[in-house]
Every structure is written in C-alpha cells, then in structure tokens.
PDB file of N, CA and C in Angstrom:
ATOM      1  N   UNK A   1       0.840  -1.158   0.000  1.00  0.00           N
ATOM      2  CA  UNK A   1       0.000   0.000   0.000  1.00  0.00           C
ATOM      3  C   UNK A   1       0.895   1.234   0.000  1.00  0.00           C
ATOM      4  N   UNK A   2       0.243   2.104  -1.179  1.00  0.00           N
ATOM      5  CA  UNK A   2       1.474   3.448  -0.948  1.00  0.00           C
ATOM      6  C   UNK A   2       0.565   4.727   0.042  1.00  0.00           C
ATOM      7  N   UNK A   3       1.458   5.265   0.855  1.00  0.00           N
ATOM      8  CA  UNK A   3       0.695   6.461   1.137  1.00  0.00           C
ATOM      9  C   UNK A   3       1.984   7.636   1.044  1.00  0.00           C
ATOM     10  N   UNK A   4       1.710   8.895   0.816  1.00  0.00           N
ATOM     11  CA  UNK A   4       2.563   9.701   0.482  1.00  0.00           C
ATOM     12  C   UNK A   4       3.188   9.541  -0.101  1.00  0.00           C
ATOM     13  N   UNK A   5       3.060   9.046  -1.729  1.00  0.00           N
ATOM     14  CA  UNK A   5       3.586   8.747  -3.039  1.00  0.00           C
ATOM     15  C   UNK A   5       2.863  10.305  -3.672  1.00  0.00           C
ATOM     16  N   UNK A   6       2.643  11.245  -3.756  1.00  0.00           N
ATOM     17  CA  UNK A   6       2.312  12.420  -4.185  1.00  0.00           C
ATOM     18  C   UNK A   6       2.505  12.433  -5.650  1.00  0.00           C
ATOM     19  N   UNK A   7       4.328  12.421  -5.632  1.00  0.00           N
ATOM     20  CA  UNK A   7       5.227  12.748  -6.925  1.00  0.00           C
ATOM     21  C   UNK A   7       4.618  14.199  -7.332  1.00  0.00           C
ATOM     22  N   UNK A   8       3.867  14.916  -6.626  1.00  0.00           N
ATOM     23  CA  UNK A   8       3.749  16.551  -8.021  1.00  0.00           C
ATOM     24  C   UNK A   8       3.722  17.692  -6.654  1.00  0.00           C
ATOM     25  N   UNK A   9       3.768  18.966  -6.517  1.00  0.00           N
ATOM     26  CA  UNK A   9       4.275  19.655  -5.975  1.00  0.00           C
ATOM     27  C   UNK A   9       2.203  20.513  -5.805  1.00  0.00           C
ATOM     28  N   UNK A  10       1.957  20.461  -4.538  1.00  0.00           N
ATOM     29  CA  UNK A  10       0.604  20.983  -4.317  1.00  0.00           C
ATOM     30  C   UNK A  10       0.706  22.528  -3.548  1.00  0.00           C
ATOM     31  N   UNK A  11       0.516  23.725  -3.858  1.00  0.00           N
ATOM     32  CA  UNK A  11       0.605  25.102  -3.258  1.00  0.00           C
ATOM     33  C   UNK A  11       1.765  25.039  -3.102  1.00  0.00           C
ATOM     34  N   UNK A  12       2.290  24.674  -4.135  1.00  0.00           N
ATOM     35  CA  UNK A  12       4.174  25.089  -3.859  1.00  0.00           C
ATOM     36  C   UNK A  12       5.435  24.305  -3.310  1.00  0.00           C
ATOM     37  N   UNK A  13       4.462  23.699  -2.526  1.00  0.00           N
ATOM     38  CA  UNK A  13       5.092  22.840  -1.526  1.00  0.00           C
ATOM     39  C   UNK A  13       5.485  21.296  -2.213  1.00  0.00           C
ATOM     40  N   UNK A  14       6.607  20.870  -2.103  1.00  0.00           N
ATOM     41  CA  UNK A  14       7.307  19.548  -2.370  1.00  0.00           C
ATOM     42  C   UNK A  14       7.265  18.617  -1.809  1.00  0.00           C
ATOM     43  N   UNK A  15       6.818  18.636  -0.371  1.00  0.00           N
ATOM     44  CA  UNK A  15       6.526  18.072   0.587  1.00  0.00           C
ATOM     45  C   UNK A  15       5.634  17.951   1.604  1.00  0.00           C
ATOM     46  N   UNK A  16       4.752  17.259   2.257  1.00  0.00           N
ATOM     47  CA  UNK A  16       3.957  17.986   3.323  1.00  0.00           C
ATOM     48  C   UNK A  16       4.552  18.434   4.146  1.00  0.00           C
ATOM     49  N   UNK A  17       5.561  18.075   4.569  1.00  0.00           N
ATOM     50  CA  UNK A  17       6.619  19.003   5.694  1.00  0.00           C
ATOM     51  C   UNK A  17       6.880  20.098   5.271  1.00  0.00           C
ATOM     52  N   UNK A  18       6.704  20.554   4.534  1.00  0.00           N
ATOM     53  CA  UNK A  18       7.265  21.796   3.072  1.00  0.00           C
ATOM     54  C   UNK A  18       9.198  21.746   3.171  1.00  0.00           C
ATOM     55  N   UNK A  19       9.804  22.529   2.740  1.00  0.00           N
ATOM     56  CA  UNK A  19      11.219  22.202   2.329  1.00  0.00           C
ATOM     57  C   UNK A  19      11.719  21.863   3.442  1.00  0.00           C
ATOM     58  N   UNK A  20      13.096  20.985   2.665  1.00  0.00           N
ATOM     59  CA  UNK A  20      13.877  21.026   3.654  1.00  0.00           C
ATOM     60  C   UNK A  20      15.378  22.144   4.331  1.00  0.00           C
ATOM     61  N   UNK A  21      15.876  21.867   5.247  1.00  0.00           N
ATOM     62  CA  UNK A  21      16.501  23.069   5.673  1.00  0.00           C
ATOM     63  C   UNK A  21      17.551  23.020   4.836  1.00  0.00           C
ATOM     64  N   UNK A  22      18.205  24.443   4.166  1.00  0.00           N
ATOM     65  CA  UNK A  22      19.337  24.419   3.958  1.00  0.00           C
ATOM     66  C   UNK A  22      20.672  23.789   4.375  1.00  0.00           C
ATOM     67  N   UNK A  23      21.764  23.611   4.233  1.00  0.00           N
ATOM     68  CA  UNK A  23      22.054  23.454   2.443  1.00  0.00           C
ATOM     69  C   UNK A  23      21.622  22.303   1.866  1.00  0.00           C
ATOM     70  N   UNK A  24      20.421  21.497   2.323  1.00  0.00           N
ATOM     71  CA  UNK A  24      19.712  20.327   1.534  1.00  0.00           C
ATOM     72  C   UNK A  24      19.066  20.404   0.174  1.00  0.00           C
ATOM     73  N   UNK A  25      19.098  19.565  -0.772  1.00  0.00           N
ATOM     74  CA  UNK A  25      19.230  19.992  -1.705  1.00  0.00           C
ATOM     75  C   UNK A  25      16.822  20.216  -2.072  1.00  0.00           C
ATOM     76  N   UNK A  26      16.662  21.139  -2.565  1.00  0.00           N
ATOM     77  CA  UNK A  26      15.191  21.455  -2.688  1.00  0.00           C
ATOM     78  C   UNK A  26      14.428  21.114  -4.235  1.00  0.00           C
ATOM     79  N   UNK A  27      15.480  20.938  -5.270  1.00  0.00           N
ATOM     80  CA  UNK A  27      14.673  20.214  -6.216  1.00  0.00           C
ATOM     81  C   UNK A  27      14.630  18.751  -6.275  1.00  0.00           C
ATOM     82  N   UNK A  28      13.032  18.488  -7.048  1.00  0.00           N
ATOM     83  CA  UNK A  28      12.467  17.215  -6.953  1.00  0.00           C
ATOM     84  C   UNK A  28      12.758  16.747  -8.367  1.00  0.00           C
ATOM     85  N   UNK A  29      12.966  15.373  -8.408  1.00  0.00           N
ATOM     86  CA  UNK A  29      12.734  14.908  -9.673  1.00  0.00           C
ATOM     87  C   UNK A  29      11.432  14.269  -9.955  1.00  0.00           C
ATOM     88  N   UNK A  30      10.197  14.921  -9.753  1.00  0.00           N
ATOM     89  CA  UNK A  30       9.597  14.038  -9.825  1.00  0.00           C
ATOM     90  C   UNK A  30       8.930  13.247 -11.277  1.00  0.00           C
ATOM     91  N   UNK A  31       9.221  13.380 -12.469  1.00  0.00           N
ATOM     92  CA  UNK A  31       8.904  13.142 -13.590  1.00  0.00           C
ATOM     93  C   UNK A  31      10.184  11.742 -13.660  1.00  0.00           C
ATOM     94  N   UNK A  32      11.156  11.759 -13.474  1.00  0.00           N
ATOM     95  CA  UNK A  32      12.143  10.712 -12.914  1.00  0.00           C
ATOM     96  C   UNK A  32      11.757   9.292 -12.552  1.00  0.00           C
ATOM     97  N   UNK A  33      11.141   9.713 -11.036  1.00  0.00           N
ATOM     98  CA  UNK A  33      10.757   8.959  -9.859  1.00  0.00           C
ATOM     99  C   UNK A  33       9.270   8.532 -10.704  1.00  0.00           C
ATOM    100  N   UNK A  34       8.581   8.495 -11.341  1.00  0.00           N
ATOM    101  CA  UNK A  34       7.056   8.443 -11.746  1.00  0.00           C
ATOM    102  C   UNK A  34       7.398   7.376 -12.974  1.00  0.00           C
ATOM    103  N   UNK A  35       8.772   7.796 -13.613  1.00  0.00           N
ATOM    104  CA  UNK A  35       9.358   6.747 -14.530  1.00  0.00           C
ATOM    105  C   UNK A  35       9.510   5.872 -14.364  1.00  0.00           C
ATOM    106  N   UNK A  36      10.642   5.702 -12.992  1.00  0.00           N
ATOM    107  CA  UNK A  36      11.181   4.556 -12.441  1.00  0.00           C
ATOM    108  C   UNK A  36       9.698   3.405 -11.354  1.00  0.00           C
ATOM    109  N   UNK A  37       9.173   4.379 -11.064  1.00  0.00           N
ATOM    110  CA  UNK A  37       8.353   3.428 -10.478  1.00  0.00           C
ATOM    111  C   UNK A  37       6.897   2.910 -11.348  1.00  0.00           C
ATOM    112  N   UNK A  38       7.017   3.127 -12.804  1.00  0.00           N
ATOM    113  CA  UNK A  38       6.768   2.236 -14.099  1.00  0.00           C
ATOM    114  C   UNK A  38       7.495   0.686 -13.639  1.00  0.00           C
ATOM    115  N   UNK A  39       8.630   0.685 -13.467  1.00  0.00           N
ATOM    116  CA  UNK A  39       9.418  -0.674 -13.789  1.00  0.00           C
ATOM    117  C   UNK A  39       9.453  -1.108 -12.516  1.00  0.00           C
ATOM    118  N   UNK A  40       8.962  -0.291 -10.937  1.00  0.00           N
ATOM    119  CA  UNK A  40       8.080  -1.558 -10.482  1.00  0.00           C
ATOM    120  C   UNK A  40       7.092  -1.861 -10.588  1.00  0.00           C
ATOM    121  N   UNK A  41       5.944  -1.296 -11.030  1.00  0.00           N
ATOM    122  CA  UNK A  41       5.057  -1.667 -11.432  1.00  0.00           C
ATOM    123  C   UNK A  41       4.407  -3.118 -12.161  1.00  0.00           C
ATOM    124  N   UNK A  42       5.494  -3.062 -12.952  1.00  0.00           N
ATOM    125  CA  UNK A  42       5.845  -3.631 -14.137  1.00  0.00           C
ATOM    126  C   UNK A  42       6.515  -4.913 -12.905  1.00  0.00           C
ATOM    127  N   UNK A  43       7.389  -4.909 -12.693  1.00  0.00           N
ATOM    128  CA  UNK A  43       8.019  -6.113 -11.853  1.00  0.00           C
ATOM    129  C   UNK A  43       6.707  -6.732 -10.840  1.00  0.00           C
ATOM    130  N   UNK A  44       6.470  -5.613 -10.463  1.00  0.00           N
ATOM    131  CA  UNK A  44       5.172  -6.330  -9.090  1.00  0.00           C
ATOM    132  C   UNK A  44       4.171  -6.915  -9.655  1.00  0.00           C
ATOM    133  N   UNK A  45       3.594  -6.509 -11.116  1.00  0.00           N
ATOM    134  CA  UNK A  45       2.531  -6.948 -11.570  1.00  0.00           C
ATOM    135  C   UNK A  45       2.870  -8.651 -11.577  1.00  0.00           C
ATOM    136  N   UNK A  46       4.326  -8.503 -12.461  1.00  0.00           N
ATOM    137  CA  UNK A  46       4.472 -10.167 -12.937  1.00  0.00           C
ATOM    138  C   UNK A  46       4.795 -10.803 -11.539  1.00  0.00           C
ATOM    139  N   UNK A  47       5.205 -10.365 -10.824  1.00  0.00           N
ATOM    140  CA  UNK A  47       5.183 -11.594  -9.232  1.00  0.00           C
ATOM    141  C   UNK A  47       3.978 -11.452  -8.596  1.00  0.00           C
ATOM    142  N   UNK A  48       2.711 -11.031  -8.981  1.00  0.00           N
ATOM    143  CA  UNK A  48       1.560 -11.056  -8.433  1.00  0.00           C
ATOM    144  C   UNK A  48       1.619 -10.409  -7.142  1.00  0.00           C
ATOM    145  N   UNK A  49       1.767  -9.164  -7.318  1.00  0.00           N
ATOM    146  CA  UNK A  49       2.110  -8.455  -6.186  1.00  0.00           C
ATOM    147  C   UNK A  49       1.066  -7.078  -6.213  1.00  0.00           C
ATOM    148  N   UNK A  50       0.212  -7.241  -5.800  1.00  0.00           N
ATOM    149  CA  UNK A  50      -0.757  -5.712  -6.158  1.00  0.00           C
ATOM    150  C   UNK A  50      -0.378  -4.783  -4.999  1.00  0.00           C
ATOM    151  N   UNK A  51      -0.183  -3.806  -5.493  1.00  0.00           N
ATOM    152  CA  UNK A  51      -0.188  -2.932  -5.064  1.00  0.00           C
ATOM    153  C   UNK A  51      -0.902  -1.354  -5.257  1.00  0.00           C
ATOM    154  N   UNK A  52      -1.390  -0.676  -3.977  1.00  0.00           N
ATOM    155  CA  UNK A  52      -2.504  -0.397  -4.541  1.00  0.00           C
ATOM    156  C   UNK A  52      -1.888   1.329  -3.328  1.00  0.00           C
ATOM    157  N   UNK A  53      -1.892   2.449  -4.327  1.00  0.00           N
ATOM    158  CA  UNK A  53      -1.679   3.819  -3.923  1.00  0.00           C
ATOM    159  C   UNK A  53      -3.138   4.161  -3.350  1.00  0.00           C
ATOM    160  N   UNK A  54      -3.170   4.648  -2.496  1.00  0.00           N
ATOM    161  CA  UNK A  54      -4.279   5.377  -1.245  1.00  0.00           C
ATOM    162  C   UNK A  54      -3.777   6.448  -1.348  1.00  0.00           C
ATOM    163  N   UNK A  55      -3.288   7.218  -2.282  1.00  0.00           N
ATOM    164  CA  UNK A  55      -2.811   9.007  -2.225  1.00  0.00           C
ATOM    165  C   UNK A  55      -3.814   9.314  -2.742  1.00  0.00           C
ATOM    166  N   UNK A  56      -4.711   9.924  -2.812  1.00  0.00           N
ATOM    167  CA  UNK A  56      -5.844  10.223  -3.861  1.00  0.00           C
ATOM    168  C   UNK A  56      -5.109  11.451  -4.508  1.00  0.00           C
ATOM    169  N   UNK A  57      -4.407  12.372  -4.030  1.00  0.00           N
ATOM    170  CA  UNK A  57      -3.766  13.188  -5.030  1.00  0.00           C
ATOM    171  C   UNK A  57      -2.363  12.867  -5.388  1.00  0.00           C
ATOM    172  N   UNK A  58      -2.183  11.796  -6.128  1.00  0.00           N
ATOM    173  CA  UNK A  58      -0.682  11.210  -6.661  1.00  0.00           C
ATOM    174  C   UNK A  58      -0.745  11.308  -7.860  1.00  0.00           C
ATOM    175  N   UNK A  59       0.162  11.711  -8.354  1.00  0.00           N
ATOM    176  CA  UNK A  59       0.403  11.681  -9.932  1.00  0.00           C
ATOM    177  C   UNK A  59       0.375  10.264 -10.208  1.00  0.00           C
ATOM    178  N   UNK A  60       0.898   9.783  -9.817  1.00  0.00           N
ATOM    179  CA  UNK A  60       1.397   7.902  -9.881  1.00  0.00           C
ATOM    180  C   UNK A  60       0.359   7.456 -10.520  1.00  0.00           C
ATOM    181  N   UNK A  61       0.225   6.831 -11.456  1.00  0.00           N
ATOM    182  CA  UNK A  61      -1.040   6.056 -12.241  1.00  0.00           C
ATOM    183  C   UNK A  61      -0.893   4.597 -12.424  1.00  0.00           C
ATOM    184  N   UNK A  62       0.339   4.295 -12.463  1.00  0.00           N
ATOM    185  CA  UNK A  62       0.805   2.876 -12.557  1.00  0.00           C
ATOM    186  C   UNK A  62       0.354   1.800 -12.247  1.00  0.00           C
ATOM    187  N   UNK A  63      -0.343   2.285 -10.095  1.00  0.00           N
ATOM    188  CA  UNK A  63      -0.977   1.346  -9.627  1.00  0.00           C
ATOM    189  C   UNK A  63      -2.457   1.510  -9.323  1.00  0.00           C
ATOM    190  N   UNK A  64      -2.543   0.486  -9.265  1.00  0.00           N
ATOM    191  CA  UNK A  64      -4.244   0.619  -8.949  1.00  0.00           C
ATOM    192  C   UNK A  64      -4.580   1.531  -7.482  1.00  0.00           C
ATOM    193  N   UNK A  65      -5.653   1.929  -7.562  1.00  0.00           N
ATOM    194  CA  UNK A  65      -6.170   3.558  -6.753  1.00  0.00           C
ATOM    195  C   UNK A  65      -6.615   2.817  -6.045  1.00  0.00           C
ATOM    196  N   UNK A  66      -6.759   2.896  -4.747  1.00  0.00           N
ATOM    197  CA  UNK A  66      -7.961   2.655  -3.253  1.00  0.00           C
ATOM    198  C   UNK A  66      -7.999   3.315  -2.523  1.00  0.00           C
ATOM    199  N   UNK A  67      -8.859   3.177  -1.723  1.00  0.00           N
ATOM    200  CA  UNK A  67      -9.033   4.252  -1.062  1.00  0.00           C
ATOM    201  C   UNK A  67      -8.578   3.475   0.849  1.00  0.00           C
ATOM    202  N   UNK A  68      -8.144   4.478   1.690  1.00  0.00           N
ATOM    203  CA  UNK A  68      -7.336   3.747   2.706  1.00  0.00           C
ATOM    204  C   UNK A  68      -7.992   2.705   3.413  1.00  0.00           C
ATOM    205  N   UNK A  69      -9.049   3.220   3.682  1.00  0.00           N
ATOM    206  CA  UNK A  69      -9.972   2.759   4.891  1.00  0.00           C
ATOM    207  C   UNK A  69     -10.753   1.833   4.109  1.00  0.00           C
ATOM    208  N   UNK A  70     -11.181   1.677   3.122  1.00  0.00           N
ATOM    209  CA  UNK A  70     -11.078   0.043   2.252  1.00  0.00           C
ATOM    210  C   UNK A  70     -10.952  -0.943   2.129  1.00  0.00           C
ATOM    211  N   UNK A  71      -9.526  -0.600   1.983  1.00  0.00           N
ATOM    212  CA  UNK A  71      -8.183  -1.421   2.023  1.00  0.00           C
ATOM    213  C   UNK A  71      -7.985  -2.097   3.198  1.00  0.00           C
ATOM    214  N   UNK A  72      -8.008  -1.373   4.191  1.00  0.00           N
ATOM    215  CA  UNK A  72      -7.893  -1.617   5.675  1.00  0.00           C
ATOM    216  C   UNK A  72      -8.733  -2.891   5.830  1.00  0.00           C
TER     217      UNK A  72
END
C-alpha cells in the first residue's frame, strides 16, 4: 500500500513538511521517480504483487487507486 507517493508539488510545496533546511538539496525529480516506479510496477505486476496507492492526489497512475480505509 502506498501512502505519500504524491510525486507533483501541491501550493508550492514539495513536501507535506514543506522544504527542507538548507544546504539540503530542494529540487524534486519528480517526472524521474514516476518513470522509475513504471518498472516496479511492471516487476510487481508479474510476481503477483498488487499494489494499490491510497494518495488520492498522486500523480502515480501505474498502480491501482484505493481508497485507505477500504483497504484496511
């Protein structure tokens, strides 16, 4: 189950914590990270592995959507 898989930047903010402190680094890759987690997707599907994002605002499309308390 994913929670806080976001991947996109909401009122500015990158994070729900919002940034981190200097000198940490503040850009995201998130077009990257949305790539790469294609090819687990892709891996989890074929080991029968569902996995299922509960972010309702995630860019992530890869995996199948639920909702938390559902799931639960």
């Amino acid at each position: 189950m994913l929670l806080g898989f976001t991947m996109r930047e909401i009122g500015g903010q990158k994070h729900f914590h919002g940034d981190h402190e200097k000198p940490l680094v503040q850009t995201q890759q998130f077009a990257e990270w949305i790539h790469r987690m294609n090819f687990v997707a892709n891996d989890a599907h074929r080991m029968g592995c569902d996995i299922v994002n509960c972010d309702p605002l995630s860019a992530l499309q890869c995996f199948r959507m639920g909702d938390l308390e559902s799931e639960l």
